[in-house]
Protein backbone atom coordinates (compact mmCIF):
# COMPACT_ATOMS: atom_id res chain seq x y z
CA UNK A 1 75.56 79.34 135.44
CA UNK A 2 72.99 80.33 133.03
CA UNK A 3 72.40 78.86 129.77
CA UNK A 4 72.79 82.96 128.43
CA UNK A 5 76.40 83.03 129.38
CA UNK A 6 77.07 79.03 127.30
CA UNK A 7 74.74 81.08 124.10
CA UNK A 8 76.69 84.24 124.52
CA UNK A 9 80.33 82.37 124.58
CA UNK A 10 79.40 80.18 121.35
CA UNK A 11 78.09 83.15 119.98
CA UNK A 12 80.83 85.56 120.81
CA UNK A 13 82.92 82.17 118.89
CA UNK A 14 80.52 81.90 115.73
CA UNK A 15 80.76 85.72 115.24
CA UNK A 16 84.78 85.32 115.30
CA UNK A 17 84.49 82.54 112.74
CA UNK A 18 82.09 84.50 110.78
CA UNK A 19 84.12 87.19 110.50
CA UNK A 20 86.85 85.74 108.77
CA UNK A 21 84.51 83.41 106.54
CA UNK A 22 86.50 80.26 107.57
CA UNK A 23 86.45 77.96 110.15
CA UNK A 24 89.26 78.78 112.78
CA UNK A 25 90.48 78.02 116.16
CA UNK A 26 90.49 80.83 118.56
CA UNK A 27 92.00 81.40 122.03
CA UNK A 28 89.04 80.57 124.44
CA UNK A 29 90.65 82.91 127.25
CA UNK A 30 90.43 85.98 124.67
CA UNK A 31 87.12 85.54 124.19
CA UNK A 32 85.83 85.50 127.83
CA UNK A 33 88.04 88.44 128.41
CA UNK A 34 85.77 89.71 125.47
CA UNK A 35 82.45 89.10 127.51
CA UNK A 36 83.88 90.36 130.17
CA UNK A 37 84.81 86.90 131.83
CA UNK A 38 88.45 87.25 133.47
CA UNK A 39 88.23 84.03 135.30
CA UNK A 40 90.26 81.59 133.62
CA UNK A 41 88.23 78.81 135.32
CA UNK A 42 85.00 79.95 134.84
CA UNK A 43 86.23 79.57 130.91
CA UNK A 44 87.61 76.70 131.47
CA UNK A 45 84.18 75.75 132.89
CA UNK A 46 82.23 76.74 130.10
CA UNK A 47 84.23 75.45 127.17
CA UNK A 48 84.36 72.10 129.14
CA UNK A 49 80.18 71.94 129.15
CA UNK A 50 80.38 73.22 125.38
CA UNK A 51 82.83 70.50 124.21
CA UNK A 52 81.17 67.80 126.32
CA UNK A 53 77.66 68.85 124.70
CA UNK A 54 79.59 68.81 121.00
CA UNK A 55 79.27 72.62 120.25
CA UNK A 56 82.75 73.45 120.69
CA UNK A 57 86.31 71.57 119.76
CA UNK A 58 89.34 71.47 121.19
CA UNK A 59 92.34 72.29 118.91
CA UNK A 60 94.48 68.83 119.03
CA UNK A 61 98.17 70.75 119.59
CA UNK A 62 96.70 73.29 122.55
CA UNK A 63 93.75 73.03 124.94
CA UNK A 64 93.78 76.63 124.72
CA UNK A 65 92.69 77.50 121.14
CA UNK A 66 88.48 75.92 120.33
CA UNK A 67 86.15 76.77 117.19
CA UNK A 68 82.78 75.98 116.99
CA UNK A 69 80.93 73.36 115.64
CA UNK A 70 78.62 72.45 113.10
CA UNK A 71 76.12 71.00 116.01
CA UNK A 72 77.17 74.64 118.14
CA UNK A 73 76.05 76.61 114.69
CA UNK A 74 72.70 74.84 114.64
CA UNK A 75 72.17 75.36 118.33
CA UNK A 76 72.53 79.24 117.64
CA UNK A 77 70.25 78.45 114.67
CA UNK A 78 67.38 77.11 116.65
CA UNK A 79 67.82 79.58 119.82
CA UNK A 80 67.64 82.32 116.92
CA UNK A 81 70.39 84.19 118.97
């Protein structure tokens, strides 16, 4: 898997938190569906990398919901996505 689908998920996240100018937790499943992604594991995949590389956070009551992080907003920063 290419690094463009890990920038486009954490994007396709920022752009969600952005949106409602506060930091929120949003269902990682809806979002793939939103890149076109329907595979719940290859989601699964990619959130696991993006948590395990500190970009992305797990809610603490469901795996399901994630937000982005202040290290996944400065990787955006620096790719200039």
């Amino acid at each position: 898997m290419s690094n463009e689908v890990f920038d486009k998920f954490l994007l396709k996240l920022f752009e969600k938190t952005a949106d409602k100018g506060e930091i929120g937790y949003y269902n990682r499943y809806e979002i793939g569906k939103e890149l076109g992604l329907l595979n719940k594991t290859e989601v699964d995949r990619i959130v696991r990398i993006l948590v395990g590389d500190g970009f992305v956070a797990d809610n603490e009551v469901t795996d399901l919901k994630i937000r982005i992080t202040d290290e996944g907003k400065k990787r955006l920063e620096n790719n200039q996505i």
